[in-house]
PDB file of N, CA and C in Angstrom:
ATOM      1  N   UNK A   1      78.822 113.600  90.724  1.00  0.00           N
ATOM      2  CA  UNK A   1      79.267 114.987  90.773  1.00  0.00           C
ATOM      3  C   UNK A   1      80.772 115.032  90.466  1.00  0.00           C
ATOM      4  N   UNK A   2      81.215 115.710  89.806  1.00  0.00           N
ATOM      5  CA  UNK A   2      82.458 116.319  89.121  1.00  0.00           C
ATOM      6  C   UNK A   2      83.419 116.666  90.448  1.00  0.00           C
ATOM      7  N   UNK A   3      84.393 116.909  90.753  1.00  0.00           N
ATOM      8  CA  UNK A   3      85.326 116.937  91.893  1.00  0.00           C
ATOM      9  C   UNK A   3      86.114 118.132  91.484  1.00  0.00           C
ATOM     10  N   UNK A   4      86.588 118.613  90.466  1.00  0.00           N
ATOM     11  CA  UNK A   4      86.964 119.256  89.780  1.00  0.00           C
ATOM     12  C   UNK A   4      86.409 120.364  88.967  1.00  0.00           C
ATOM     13  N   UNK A   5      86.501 121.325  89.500  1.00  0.00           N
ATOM     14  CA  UNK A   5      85.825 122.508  89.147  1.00  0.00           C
ATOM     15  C   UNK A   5      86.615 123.509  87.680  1.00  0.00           C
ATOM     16  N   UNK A   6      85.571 124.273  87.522  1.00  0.00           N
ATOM     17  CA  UNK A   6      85.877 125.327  86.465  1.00  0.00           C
ATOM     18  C   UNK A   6      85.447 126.795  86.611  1.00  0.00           C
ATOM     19  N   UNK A   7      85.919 127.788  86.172  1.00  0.00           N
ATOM     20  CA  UNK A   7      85.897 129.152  86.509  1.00  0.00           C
ATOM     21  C   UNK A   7      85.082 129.549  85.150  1.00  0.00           C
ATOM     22  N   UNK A   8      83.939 130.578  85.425  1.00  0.00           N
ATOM     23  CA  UNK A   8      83.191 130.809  84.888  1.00  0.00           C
ATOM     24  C   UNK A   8      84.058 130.990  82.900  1.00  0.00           C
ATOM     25  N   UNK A   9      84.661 131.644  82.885  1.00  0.00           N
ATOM     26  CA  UNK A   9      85.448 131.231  81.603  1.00  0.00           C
ATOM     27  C   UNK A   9      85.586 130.622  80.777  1.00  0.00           C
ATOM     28  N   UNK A  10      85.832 129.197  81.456  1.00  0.00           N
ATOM     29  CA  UNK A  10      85.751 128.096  80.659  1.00  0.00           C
ATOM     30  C   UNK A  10      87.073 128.030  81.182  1.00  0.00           C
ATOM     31  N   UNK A  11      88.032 128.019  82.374  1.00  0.00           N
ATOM     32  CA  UNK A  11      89.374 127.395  82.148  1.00  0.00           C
ATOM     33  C   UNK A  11      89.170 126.576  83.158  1.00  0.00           C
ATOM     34  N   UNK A  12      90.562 125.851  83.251  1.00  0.00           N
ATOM     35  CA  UNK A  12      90.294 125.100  84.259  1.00  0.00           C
ATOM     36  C   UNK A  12      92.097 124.966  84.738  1.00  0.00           C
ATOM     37  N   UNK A  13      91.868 123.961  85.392  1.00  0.00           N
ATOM     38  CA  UNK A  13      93.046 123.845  86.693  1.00  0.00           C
ATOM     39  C   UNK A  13      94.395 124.240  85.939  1.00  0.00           C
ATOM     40  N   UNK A  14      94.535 123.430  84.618  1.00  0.00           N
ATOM     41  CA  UNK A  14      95.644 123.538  83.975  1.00  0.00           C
ATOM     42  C   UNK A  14      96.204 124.730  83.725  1.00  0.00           C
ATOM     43  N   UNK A  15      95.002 125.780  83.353  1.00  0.00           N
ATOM     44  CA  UNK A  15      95.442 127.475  82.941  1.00  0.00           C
ATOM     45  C   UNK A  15      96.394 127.364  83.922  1.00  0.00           C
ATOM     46  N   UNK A  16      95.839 127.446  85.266  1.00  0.00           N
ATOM     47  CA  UNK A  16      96.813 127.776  86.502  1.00  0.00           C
ATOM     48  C   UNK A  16      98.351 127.108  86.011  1.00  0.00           C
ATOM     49  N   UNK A  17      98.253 125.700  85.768  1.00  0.00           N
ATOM     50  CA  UNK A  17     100.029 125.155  85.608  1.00  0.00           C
ATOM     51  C   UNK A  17     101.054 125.716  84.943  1.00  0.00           C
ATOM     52  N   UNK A  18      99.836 126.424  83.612  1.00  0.00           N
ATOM     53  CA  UNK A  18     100.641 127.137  82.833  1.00  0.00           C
ATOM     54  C   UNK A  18     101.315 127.912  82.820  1.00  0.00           C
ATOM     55  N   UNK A  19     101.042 129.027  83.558  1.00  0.00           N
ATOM     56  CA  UNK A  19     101.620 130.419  84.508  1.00  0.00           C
ATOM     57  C   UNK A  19     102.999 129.646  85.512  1.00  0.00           C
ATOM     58  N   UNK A  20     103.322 128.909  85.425  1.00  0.00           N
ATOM     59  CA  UNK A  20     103.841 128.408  86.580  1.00  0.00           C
ATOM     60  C   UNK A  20     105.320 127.830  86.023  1.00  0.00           C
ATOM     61  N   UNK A  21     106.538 128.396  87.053  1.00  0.00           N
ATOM     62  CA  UNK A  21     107.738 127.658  86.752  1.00  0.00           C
ATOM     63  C   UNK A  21     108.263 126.483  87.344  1.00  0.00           C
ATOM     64  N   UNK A  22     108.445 125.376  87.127  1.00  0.00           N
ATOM     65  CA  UNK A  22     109.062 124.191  87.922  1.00  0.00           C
ATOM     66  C   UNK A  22     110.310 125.115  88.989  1.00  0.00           C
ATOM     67  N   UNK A  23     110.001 124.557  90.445  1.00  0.00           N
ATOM     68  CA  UNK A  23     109.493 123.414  90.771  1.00  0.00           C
ATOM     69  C   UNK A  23     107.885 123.828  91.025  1.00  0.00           C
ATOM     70  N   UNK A  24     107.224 125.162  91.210  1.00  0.00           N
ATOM     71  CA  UNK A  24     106.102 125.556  91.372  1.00  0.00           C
ATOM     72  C   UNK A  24     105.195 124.758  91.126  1.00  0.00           C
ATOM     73  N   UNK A  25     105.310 124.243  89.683  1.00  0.00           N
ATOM     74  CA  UNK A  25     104.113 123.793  89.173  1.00  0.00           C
ATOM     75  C   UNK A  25     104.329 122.008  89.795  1.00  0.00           C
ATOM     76  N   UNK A  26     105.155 121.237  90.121  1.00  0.00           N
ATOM     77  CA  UNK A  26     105.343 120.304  90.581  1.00  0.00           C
ATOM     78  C   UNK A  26     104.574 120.362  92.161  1.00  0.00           C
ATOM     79  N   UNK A  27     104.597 121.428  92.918  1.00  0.00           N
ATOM     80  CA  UNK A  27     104.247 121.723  94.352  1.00  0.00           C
ATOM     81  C   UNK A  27     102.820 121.803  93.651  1.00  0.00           C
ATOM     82  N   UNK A  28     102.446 122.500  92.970  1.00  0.00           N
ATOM     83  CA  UNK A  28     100.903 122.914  92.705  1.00  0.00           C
ATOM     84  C   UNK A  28      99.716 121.482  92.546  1.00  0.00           C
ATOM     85  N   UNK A  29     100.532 120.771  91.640  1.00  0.00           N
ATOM     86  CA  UNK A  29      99.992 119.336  91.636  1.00  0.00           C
ATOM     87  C   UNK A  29      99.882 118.505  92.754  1.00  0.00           C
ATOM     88  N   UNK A  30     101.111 118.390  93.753  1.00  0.00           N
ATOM     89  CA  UNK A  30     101.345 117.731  94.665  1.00  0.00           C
ATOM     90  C   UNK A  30     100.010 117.983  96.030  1.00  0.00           C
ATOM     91  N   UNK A  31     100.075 119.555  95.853  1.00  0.00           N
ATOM     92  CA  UNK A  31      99.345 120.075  97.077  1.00  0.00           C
ATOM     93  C   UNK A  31      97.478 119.647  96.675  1.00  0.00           C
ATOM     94  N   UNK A  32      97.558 119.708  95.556  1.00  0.00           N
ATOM     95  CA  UNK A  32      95.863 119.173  94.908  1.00  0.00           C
ATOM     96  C   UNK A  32      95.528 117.847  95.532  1.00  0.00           C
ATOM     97  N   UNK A  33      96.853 116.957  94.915  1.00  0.00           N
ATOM     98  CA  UNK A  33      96.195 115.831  95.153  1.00  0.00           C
ATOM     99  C   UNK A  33      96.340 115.166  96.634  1.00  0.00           C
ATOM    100  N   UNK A  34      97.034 115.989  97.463  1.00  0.00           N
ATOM    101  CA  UNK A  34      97.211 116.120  98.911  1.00  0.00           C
ATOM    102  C   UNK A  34      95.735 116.621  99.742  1.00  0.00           C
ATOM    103  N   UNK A  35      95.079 117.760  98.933  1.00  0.00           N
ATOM    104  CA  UNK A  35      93.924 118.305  99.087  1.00  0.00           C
ATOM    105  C   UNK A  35      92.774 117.202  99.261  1.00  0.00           C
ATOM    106  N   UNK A  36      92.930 116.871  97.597  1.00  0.00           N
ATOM    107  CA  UNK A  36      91.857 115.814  97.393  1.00  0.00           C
ATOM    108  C   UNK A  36      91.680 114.476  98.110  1.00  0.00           C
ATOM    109  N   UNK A  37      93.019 114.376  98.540  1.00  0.00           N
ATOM    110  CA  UNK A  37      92.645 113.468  99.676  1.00  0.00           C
ATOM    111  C   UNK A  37      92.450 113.001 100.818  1.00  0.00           C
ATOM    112  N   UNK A  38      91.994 114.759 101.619  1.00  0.00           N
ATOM    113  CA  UNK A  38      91.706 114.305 102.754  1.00  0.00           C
ATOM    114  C   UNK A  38      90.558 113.529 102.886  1.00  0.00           C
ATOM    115  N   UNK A  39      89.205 113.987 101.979  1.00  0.00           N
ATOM    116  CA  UNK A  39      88.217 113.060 102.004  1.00  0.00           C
ATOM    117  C   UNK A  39      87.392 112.989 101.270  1.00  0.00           C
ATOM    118  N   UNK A  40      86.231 112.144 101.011  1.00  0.00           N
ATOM    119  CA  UNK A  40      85.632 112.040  99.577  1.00  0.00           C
ATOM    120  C   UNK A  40      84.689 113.284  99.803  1.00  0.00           C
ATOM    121  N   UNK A  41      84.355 114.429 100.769  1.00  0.00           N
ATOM    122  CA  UNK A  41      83.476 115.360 100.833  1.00  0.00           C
ATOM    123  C   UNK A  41      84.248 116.708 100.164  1.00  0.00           C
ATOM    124  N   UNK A  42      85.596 116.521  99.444  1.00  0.00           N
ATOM    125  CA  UNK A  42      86.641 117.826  99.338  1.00  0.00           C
ATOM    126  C   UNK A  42      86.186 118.099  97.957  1.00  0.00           C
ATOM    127  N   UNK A  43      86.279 118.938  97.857  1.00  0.00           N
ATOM    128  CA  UNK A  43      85.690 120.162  96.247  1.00  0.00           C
ATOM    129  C   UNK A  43      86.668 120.723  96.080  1.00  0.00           C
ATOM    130  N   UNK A  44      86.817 121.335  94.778  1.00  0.00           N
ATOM    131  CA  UNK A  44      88.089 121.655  94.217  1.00  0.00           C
ATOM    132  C   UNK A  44      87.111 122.989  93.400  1.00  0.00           C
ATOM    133  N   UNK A  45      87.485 124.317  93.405  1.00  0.00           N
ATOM    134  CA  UNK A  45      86.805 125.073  93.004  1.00  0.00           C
ATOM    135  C   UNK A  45      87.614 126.068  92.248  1.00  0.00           C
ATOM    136  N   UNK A  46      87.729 126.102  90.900  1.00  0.00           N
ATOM    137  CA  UNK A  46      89.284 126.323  90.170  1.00  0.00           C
ATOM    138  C   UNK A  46      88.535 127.885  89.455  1.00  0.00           C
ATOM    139  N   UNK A  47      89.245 129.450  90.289  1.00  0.00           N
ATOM    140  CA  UNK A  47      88.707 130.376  89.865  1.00  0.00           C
ATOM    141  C   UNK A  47      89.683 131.118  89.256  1.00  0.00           C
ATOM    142  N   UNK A  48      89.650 131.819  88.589  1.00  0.00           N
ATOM    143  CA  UNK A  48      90.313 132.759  87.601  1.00  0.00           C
ATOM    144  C   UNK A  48      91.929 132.937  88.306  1.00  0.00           C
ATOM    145  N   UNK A  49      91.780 133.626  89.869  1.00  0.00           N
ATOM    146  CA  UNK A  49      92.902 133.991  90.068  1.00  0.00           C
ATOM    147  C   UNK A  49      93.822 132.889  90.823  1.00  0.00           C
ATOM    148  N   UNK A  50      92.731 132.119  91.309  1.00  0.00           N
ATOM    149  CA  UNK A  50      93.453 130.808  92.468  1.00  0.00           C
ATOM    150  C   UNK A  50      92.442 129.743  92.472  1.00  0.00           C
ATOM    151  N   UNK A  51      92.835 128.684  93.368  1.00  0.00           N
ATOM    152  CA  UNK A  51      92.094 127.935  93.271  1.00  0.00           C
ATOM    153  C   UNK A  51      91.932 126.852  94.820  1.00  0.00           C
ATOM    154  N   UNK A  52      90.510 127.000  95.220  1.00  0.00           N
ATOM    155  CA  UNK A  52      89.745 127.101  96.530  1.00  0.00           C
ATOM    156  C   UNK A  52      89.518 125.585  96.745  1.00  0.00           C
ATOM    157  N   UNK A  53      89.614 125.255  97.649  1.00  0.00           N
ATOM    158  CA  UNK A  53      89.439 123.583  98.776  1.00  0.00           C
ATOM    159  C   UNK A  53      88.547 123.778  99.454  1.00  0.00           C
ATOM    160  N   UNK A  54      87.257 123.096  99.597  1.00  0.00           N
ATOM    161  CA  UNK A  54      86.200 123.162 100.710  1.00  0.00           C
ATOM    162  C   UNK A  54      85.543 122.046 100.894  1.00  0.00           C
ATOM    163  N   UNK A  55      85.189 121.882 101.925  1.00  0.00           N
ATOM    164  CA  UNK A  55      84.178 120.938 102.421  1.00  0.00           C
ATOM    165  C   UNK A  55      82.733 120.818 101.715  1.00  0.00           C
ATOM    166  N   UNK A  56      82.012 119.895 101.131  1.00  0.00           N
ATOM    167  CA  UNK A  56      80.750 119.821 100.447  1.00  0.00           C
ATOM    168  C   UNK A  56      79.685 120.650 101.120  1.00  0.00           C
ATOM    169  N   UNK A  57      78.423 121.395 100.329  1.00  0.00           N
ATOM    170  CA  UNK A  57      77.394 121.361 100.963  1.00  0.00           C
ATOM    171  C   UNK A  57      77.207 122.982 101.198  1.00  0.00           C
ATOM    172  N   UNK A  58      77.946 123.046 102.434  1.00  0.00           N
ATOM    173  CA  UNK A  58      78.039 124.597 102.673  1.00  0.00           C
ATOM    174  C   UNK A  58      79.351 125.649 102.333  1.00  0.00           C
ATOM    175  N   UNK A  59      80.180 124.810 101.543  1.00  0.00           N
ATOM    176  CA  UNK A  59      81.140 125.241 101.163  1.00  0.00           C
ATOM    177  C   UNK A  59      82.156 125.897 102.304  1.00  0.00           C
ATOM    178  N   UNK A  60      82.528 124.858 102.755  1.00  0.00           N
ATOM    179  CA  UNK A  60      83.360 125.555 103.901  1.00  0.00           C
ATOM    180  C   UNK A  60      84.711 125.333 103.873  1.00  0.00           C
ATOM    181  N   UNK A  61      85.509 126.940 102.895  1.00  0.00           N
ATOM    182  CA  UNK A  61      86.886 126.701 102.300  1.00  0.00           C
ATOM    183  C   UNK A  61      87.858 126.434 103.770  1.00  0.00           C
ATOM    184  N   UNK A  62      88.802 125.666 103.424  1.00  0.00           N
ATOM    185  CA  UNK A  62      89.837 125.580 103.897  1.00  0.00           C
ATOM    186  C   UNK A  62      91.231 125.926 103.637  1.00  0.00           C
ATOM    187  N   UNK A  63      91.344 126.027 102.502  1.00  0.00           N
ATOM    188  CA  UNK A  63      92.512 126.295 101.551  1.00  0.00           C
ATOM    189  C   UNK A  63      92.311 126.956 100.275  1.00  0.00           C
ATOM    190  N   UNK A  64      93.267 127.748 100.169  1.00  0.00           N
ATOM    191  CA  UNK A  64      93.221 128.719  98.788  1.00  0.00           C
ATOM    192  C   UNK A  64      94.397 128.869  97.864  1.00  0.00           C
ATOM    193  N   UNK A  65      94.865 128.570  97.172  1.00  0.00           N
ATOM    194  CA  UNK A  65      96.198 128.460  97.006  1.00  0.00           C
ATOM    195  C   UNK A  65      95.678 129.744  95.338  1.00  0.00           C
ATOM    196  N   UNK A  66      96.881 130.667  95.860  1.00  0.00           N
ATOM    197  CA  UNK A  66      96.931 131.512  94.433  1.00  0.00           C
ATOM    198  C   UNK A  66      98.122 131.598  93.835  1.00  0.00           C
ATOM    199  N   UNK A  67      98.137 131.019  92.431  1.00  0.00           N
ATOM    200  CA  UNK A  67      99.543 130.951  91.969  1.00  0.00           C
ATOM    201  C   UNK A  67     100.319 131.829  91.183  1.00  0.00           C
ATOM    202  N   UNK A  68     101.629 132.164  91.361  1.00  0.00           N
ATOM    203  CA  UNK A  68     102.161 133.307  91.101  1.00  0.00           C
ATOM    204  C   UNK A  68     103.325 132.408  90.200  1.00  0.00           C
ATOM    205  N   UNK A  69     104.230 133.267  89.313  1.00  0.00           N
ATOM    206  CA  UNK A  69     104.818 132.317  88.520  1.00  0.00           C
ATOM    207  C   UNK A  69     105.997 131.593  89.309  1.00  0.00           C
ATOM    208  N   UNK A  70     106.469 132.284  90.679  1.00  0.00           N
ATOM    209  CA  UNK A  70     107.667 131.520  90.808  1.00  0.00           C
ATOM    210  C   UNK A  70     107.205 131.047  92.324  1.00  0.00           C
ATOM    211  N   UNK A  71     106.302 131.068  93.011  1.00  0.00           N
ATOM    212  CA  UNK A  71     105.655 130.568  94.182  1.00  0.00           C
ATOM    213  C   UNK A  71     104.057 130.734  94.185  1.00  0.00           C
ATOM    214  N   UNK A  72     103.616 130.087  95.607  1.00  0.00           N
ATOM    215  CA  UNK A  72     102.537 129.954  95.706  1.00  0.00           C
ATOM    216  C   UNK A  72     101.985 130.979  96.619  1.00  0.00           C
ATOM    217  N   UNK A  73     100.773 131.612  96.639  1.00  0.00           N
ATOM    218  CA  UNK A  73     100.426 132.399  98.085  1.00  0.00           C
ATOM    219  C   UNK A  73      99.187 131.211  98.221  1.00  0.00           C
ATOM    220  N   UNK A  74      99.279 130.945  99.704  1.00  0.00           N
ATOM    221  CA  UNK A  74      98.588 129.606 100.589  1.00  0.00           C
ATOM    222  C   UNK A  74      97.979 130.260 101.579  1.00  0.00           C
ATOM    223  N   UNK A  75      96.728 130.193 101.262  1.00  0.00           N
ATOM    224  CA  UNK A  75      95.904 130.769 102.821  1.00  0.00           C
ATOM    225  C   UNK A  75      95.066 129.590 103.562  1.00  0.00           C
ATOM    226  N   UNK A  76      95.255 129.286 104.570  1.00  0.00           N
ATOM    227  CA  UNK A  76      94.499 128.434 105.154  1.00  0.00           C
ATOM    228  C   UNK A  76      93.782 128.407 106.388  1.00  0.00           C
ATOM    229  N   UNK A  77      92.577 128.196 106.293  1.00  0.00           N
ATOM    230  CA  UNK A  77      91.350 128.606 107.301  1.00  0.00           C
ATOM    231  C   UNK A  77      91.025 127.319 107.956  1.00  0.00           C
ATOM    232  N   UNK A  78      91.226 127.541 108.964  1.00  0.00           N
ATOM    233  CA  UNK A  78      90.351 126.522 110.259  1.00  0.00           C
ATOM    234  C   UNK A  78      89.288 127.143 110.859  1.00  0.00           C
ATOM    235  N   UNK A  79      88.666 128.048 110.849  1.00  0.00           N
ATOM    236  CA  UNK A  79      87.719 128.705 111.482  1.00  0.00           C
ATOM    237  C   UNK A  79      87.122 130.253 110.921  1.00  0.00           C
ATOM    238  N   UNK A  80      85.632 130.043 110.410  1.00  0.00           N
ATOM    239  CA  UNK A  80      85.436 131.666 109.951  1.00  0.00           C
ATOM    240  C   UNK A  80      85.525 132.524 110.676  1.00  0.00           C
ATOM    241  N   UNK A  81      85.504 132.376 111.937  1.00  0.00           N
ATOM    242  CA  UNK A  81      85.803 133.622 113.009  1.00  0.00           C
ATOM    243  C   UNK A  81      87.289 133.616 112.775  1.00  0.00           C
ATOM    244  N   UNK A  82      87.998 132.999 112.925  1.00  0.00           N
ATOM    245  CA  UNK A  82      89.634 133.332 112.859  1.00  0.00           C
ATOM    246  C   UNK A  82      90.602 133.209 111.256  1.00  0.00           C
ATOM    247  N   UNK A  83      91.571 134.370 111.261  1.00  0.00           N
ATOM    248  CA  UNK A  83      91.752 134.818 110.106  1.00  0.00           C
ATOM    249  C   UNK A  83      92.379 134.012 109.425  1.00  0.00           C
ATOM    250  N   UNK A  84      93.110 133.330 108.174  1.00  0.00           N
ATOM    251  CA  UNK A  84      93.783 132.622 107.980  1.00  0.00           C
ATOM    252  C   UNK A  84      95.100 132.850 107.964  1.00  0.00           C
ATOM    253  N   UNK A  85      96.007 131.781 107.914  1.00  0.00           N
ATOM    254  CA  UNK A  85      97.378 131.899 107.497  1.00  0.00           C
ATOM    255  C   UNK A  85      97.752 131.673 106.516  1.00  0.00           C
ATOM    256  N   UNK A  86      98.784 132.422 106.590  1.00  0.00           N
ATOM    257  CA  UNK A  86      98.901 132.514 105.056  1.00  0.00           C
ATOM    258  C   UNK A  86     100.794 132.549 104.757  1.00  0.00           C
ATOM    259  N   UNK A  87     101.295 131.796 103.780  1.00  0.00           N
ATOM    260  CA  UNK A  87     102.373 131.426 103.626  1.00  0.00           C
ATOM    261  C   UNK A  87     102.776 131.438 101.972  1.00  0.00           C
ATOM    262  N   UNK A  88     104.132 131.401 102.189  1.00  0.00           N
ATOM    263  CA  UNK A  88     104.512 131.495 100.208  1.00  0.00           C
ATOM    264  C   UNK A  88     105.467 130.230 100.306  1.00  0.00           C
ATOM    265  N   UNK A  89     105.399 129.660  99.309  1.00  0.00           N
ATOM    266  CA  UNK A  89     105.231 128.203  98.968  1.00  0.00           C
ATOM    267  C   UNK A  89     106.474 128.092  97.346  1.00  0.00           C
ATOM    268  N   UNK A  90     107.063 127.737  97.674  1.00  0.00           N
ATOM    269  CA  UNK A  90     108.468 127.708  96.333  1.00  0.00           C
ATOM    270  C   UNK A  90     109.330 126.172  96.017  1.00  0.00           C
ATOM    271  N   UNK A  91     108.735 125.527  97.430  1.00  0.00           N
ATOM    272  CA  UNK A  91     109.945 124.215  97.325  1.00  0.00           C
ATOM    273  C   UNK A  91     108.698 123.303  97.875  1.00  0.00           C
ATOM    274  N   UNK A  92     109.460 121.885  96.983  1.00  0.00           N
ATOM    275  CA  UNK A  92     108.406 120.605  97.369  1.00  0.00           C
ATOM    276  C   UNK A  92     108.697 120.995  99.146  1.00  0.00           C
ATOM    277  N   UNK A  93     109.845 121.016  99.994  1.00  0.00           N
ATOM    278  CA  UNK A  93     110.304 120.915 101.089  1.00  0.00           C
ATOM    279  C   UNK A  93     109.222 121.878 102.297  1.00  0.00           C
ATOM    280  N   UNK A  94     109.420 123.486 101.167  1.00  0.00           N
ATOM    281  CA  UNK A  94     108.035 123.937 102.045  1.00  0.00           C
ATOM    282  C   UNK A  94     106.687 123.220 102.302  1.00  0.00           C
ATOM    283  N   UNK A  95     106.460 123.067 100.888  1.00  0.00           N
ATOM    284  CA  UNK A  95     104.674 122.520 100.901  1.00  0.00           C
ATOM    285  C   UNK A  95     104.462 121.349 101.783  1.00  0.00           C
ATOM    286  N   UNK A  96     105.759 120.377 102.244  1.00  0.00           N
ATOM    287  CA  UNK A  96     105.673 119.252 103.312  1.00  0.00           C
ATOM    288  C   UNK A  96     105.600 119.757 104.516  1.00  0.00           C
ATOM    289  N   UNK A  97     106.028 121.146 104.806  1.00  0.00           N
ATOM    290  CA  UNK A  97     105.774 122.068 105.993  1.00  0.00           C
ATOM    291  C   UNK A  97     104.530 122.438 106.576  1.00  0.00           C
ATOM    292  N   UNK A  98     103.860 122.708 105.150  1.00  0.00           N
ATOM    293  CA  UNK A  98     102.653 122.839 105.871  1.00  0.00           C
ATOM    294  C   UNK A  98     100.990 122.207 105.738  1.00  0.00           C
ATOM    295  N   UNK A  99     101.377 121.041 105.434  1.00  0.00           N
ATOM    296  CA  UNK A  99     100.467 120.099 105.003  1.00  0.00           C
ATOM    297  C   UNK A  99      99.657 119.507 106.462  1.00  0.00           C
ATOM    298  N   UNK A 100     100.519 119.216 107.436  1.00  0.00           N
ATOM    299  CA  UNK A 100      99.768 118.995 108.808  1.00  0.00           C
ATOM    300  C   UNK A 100      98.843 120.251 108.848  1.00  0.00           C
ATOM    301  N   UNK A 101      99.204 121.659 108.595  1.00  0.00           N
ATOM    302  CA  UNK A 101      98.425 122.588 108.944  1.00  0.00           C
ATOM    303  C   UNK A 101      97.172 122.442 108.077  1.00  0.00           C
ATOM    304  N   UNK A 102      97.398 122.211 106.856  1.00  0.00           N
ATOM    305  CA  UNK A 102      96.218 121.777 106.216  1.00  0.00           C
ATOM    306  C   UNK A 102      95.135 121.099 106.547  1.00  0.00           C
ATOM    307  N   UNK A 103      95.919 119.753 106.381  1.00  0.00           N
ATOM    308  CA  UNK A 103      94.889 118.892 107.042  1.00  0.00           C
ATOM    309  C   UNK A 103      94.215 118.937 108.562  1.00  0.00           C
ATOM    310  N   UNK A 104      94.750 120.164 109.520  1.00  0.00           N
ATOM    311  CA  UNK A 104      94.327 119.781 110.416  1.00  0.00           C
ATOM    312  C   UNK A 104      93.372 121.272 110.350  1.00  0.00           C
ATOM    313  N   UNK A 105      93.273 122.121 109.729  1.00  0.00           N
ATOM    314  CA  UNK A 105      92.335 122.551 108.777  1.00  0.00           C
ATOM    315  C   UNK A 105      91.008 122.195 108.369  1.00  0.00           C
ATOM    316  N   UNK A 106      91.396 121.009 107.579  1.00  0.00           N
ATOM    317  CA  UNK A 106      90.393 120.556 107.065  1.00  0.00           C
ATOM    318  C   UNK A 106      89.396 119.658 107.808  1.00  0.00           C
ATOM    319  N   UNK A 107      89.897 119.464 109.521  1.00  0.00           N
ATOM    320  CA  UNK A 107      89.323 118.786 109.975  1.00  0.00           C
ATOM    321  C   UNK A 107      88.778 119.631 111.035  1.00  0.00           C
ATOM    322  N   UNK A 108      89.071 121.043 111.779  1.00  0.00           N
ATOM    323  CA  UNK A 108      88.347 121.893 112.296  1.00  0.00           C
ATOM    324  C   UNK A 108      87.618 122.583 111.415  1.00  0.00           C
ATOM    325  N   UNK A 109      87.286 122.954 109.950  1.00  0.00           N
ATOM    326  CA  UNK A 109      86.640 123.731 109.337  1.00  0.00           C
ATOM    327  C   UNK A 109      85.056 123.038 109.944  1.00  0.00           C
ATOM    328  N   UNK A 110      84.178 124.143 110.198  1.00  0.00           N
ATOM    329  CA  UNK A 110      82.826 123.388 110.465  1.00  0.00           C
ATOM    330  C   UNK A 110      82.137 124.735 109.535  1.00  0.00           C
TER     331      UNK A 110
END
């Protein structure tokens, strides 16, 4: 199975880089492959406007990152009953901010 997804379109992750000004697009990469490695069950689901992190199977997003040209909007879910948070994302320095929240995210999502 493919790890790396595509939006009905035909685009894929890169469209997103394109839209994007350094250092943005440097954070955008960073936070993927930060994504991808919490564990070999993580999906990458790359849609028109943003692009979605979930757990295999039942699809249970954790992260959403929608990219704007000079930051990121970051929503991140630990629980479908509770709403996500959500943060804007401009510097490698932020995205190291909130990467514990991520991952610890990705490990209450059920």
């Amino acid at each position: 199975m493919e790890k790396f997804g595509m939006f009905p379109s035909g685009g894929k992750f890169e469209t997103h880089l394109e839209k994007l000004d350094e250092p943005v697009r440097s954070v955008m990469l960073d936070l993927r492959k930060f994504a991808m490695s919490l564990g070999a069950n993580v999906i990458e689901e790359v849609r028109p406007h943003r692009v979605v992190y979930a757990k295999t199977l039942t699809f249970r997003t954790f992260l959403d990152i929608e990219p704007v040209v000079d930051h990121l909007v970051i929503e991140i879910r630990s629980s479908r009953a509770s709403p996500p948070t959500r943060a804007m994302v401009r510097t490698q320095q932020e995205a190291e901010g909130i990467k514990k929240t991520i991952a610890e995210a990705y490990e209450k999502i059920r």
